[in-house]
N, C-alpha and C. Protein backbone atom coordinates (compact mmCIF):
# COMPACT_ATOMS: atom_id res chain seq x y z
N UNK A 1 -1.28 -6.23 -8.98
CA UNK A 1 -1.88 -7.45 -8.48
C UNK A 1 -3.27 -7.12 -7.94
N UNK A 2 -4.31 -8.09 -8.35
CA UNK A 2 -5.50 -7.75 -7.25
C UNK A 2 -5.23 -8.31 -5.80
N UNK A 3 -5.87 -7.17 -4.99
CA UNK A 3 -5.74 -7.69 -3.48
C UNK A 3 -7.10 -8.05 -3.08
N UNK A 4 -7.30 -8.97 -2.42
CA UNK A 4 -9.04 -9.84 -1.82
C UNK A 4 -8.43 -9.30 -0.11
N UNK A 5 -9.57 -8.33 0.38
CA UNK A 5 -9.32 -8.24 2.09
C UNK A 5 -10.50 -8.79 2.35
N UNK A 6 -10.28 -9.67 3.93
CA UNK A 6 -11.14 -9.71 4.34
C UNK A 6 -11.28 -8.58 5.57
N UNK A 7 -12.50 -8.12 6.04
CA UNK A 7 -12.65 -7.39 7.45
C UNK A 7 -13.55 -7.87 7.95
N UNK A 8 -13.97 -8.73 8.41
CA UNK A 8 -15.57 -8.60 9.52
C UNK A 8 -15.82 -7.82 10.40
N UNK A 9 -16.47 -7.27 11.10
CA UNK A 9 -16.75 -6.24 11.91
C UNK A 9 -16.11 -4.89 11.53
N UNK A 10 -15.71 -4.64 10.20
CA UNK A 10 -15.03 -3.11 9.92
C UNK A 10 -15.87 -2.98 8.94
N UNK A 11 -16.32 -1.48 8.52
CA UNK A 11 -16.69 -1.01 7.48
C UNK A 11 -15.71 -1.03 5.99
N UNK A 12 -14.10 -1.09 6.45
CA UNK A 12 -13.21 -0.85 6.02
C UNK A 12 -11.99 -0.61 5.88
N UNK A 13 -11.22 -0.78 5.27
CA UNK A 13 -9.58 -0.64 5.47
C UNK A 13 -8.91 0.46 4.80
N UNK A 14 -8.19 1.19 5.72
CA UNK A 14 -7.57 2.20 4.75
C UNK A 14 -6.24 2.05 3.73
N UNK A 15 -6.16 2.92 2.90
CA UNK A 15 -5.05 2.52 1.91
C UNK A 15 -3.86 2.54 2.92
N UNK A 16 -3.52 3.39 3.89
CA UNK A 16 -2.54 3.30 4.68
C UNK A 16 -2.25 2.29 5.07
N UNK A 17 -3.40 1.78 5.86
CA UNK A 17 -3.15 0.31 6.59
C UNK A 17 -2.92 -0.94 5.78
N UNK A 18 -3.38 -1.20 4.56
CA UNK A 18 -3.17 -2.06 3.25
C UNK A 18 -1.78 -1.59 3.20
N UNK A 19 -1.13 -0.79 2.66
CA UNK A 19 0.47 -0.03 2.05
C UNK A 19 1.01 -1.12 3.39
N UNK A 20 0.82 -0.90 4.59
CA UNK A 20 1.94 -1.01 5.75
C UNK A 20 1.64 -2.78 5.47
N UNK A 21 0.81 -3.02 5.46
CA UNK A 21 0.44 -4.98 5.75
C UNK A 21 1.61 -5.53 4.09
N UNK A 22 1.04 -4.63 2.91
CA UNK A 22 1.33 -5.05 2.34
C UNK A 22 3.18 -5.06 2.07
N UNK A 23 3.48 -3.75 2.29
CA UNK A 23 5.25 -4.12 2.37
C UNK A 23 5.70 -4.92 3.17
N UNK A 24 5.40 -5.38 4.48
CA UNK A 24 5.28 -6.08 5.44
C UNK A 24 5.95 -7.53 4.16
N UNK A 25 4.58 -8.21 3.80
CA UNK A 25 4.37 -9.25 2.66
C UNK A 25 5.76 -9.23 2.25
N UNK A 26 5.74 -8.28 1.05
CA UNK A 26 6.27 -8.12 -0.08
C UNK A 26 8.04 -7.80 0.46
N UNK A 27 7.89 -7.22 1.62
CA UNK A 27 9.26 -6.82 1.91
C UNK A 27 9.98 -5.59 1.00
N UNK A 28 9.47 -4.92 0.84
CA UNK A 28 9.56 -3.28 0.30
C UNK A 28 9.20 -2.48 1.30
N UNK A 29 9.59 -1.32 0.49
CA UNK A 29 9.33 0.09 1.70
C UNK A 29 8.19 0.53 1.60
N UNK A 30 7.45 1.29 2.56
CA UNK A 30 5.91 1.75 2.71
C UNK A 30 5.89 2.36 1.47
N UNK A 31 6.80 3.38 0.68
CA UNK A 31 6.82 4.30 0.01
C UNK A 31 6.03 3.84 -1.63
N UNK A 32 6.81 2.72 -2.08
CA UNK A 32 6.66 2.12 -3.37
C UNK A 32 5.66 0.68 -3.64
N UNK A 33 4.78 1.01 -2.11
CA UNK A 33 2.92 0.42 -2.07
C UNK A 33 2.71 1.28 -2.85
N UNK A 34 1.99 1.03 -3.67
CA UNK A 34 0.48 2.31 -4.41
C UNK A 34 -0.86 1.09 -4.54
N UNK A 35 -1.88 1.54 -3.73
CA UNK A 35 -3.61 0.55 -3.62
C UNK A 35 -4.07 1.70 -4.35
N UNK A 36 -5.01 1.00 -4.97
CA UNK A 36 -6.00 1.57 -5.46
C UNK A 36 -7.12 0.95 -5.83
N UNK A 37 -8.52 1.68 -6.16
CA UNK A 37 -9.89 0.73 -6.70
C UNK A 37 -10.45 -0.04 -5.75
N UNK A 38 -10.48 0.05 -5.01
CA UNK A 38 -11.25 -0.56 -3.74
C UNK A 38 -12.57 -0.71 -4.07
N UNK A 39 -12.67 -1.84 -3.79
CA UNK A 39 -14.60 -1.61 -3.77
C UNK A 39 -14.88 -2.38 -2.76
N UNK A 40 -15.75 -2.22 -1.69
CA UNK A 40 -16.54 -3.12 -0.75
C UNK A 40 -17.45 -3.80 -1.30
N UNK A 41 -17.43 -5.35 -1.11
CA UNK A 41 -18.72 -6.11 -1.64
C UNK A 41 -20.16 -5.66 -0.17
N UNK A 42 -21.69 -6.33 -1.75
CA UNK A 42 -22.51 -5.79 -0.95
C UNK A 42 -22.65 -6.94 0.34
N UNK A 43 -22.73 -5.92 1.12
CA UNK A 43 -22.75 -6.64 2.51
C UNK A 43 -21.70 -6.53 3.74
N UNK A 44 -20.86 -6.33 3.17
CA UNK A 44 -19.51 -5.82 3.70
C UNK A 44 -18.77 -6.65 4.34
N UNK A 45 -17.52 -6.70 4.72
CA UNK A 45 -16.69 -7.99 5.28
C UNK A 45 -15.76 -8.50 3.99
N UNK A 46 -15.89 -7.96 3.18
CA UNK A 46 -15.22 -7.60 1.69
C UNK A 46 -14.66 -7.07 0.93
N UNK A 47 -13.22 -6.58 0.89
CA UNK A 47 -12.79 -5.65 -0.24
C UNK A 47 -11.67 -5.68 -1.39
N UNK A 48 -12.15 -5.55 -2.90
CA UNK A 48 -11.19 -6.37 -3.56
C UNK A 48 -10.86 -4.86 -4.33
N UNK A 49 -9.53 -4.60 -4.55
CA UNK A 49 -8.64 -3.85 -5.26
C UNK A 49 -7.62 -4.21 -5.92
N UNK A 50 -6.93 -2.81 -6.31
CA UNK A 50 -5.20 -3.42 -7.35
C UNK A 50 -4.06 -2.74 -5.90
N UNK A 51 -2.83 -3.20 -6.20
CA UNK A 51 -2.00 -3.04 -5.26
C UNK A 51 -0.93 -2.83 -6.19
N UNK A 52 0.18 -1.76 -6.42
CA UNK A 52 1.58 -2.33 -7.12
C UNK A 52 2.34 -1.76 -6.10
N UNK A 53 3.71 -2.88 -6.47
CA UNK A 53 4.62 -2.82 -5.93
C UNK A 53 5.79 -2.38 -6.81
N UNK A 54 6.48 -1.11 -5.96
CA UNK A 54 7.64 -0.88 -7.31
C UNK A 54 9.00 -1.29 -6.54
N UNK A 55 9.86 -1.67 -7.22
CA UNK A 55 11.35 -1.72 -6.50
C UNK A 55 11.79 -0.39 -5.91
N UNK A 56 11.70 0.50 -6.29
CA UNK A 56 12.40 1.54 -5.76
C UNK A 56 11.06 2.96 -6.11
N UNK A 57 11.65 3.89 -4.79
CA UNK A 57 10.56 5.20 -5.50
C UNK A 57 10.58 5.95 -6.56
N UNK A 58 12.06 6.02 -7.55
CA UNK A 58 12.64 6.29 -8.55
C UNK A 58 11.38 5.65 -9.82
N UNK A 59 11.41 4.49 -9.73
CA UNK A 59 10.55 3.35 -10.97
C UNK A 59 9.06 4.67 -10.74
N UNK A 60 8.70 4.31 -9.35
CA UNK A 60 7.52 4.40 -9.01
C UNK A 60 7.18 5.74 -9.18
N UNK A 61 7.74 7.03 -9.71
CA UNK A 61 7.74 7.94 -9.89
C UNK A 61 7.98 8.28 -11.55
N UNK A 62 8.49 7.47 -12.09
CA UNK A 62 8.17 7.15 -13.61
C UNK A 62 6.85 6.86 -14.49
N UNK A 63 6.20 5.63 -13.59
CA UNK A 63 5.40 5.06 -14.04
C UNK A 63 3.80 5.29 -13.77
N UNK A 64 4.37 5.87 -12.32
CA UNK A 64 2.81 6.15 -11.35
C UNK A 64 2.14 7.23 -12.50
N UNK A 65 0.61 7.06 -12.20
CA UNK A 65 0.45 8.60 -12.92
C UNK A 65 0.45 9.61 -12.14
N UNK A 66 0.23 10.95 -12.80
CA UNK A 66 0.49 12.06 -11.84
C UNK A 66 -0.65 12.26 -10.55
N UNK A 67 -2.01 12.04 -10.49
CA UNK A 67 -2.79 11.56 -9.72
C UNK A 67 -2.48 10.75 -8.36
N UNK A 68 -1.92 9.92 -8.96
CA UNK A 68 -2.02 8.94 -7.94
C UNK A 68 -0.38 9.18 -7.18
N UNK A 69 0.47 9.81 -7.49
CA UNK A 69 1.95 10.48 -6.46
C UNK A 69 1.20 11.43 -5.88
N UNK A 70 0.76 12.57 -6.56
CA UNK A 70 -0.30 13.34 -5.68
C UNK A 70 -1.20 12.62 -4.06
N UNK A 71 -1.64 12.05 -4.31
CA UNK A 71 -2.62 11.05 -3.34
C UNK A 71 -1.88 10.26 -2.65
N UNK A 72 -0.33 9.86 -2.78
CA UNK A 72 0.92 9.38 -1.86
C UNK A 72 0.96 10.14 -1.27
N UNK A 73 1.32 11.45 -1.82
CA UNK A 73 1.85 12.78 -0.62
C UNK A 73 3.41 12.86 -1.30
N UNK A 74 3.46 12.35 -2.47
CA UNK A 74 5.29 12.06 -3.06
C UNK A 74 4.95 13.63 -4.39
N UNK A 75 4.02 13.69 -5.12
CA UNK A 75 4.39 14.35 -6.31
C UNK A 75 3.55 15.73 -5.36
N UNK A 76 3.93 17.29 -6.14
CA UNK A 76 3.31 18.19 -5.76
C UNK A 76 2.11 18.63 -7.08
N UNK A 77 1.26 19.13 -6.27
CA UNK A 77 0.08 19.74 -7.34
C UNK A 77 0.17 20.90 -7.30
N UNK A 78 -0.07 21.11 -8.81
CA UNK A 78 0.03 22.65 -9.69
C UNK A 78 -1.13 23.32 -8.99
N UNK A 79 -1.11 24.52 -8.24
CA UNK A 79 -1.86 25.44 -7.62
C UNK A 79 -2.22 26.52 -9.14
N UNK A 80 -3.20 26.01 -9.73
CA UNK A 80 -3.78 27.74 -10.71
C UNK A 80 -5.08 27.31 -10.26
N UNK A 81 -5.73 28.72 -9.71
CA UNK A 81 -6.75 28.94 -9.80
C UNK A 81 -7.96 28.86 -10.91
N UNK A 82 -9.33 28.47 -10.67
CA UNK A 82 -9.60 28.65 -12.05
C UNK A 82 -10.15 29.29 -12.66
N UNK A 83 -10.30 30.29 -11.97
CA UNK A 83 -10.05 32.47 -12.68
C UNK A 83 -9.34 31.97 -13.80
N UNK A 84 -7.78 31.50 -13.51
CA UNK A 84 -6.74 31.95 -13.96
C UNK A 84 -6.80 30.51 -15.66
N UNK A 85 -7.53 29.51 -15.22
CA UNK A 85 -7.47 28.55 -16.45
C UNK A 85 -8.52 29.27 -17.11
N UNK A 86 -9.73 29.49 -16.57
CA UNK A 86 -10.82 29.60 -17.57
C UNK A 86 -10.54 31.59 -18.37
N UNK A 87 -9.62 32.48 -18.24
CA UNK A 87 -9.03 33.12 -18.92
C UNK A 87 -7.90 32.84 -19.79
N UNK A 88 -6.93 31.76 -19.74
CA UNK A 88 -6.59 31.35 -20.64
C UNK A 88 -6.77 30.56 -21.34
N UNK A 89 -8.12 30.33 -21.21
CA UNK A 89 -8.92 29.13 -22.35
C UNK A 89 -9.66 30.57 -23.38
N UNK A 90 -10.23 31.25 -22.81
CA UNK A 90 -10.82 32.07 -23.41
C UNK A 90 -9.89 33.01 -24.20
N UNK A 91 -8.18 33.22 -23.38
CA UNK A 91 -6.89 34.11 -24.82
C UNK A 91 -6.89 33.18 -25.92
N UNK A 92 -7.00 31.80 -25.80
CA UNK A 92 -6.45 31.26 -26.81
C UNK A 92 -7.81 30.41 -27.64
N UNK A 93 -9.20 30.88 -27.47
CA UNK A 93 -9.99 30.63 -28.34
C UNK A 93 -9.85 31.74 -29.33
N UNK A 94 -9.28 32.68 -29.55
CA UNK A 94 -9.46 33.62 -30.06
C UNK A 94 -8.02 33.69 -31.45
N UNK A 95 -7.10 32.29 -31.21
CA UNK A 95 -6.26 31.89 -32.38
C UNK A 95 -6.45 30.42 -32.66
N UNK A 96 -5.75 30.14 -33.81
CA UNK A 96 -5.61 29.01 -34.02
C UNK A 96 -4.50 28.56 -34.79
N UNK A 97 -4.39 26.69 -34.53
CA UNK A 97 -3.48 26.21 -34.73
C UNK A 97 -2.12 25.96 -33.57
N UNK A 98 -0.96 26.77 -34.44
CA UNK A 98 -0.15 26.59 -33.41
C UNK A 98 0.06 28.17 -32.98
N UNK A 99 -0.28 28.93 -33.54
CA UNK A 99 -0.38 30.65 -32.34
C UNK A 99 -1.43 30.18 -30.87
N UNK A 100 -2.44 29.28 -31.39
CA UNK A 100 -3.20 28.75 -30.51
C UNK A 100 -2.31 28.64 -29.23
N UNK A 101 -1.30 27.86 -28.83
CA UNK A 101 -0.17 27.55 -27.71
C UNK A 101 0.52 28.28 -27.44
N UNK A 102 1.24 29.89 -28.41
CA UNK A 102 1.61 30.71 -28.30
C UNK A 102 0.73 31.60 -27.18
N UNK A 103 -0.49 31.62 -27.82
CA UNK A 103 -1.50 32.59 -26.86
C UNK A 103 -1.68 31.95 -25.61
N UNK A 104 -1.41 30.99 -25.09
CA UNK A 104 -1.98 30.08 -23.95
C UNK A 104 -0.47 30.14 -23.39
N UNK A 105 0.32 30.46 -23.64
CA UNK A 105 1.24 30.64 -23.21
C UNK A 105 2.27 32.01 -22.73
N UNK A 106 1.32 32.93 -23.48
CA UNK A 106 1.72 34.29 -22.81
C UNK A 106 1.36 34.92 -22.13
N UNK A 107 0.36 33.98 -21.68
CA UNK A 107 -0.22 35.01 -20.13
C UNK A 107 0.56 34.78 -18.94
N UNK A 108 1.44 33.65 -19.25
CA UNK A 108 2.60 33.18 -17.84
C UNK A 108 3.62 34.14 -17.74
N UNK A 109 4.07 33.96 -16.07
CA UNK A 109 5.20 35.05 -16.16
C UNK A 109 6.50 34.69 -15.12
């Protein structure tokens, strides 16, 4: 759904505080709010975004992308360094096809 906020006297609203107003509304749990796209109009006292609402955190963990569970605090992020990507970009320029995925894949352990 798009959400229209108003604020006067705020620079802004946080996604937190939107999530809590909005289950409030909707009558869902804080968890299965996801805001996003915010933009302040010029001048400020203005902010129009998307909001979804999922039934359960199950859906919302299906559908969400991986980004945006990350930025909940619900999905975990892959820790590789990027020593460690930009050497296995460079094992596996060196085949091709499908050894290509073979090589990009044997540097794991």
């Amino acid at each position: 759904m798009i959400v229209d906020v108003l604020h006067p006297g705020r620079p802004n609203v946080s996604h937190k505080e939107l999530g809590d107003r909005l289950s409030k509304l909707y009558k869902s749990s804080e968890d299965c709010v996801f805001t996003f796209g915010f933009r302040t109009a010029f001048g400020g006292g203005k902010s129009t975004g998307f909001a979804l609402i999922y039934d359960s955190l199950d859906e919302a963990k299906k559908v969400e992308p991986k980004y945006r569970l990350i930025r909940h605090g619900i999905g975990a992020k892959g820790i590789i360094s990027s020593k460690q990507r930009k050497e296995r970009k460079n094992r596996a320029k060196k085949f091709r096809g499908t050894k290509k995925a073979k090589a990009a894949t044997a540097g794991k352990k």
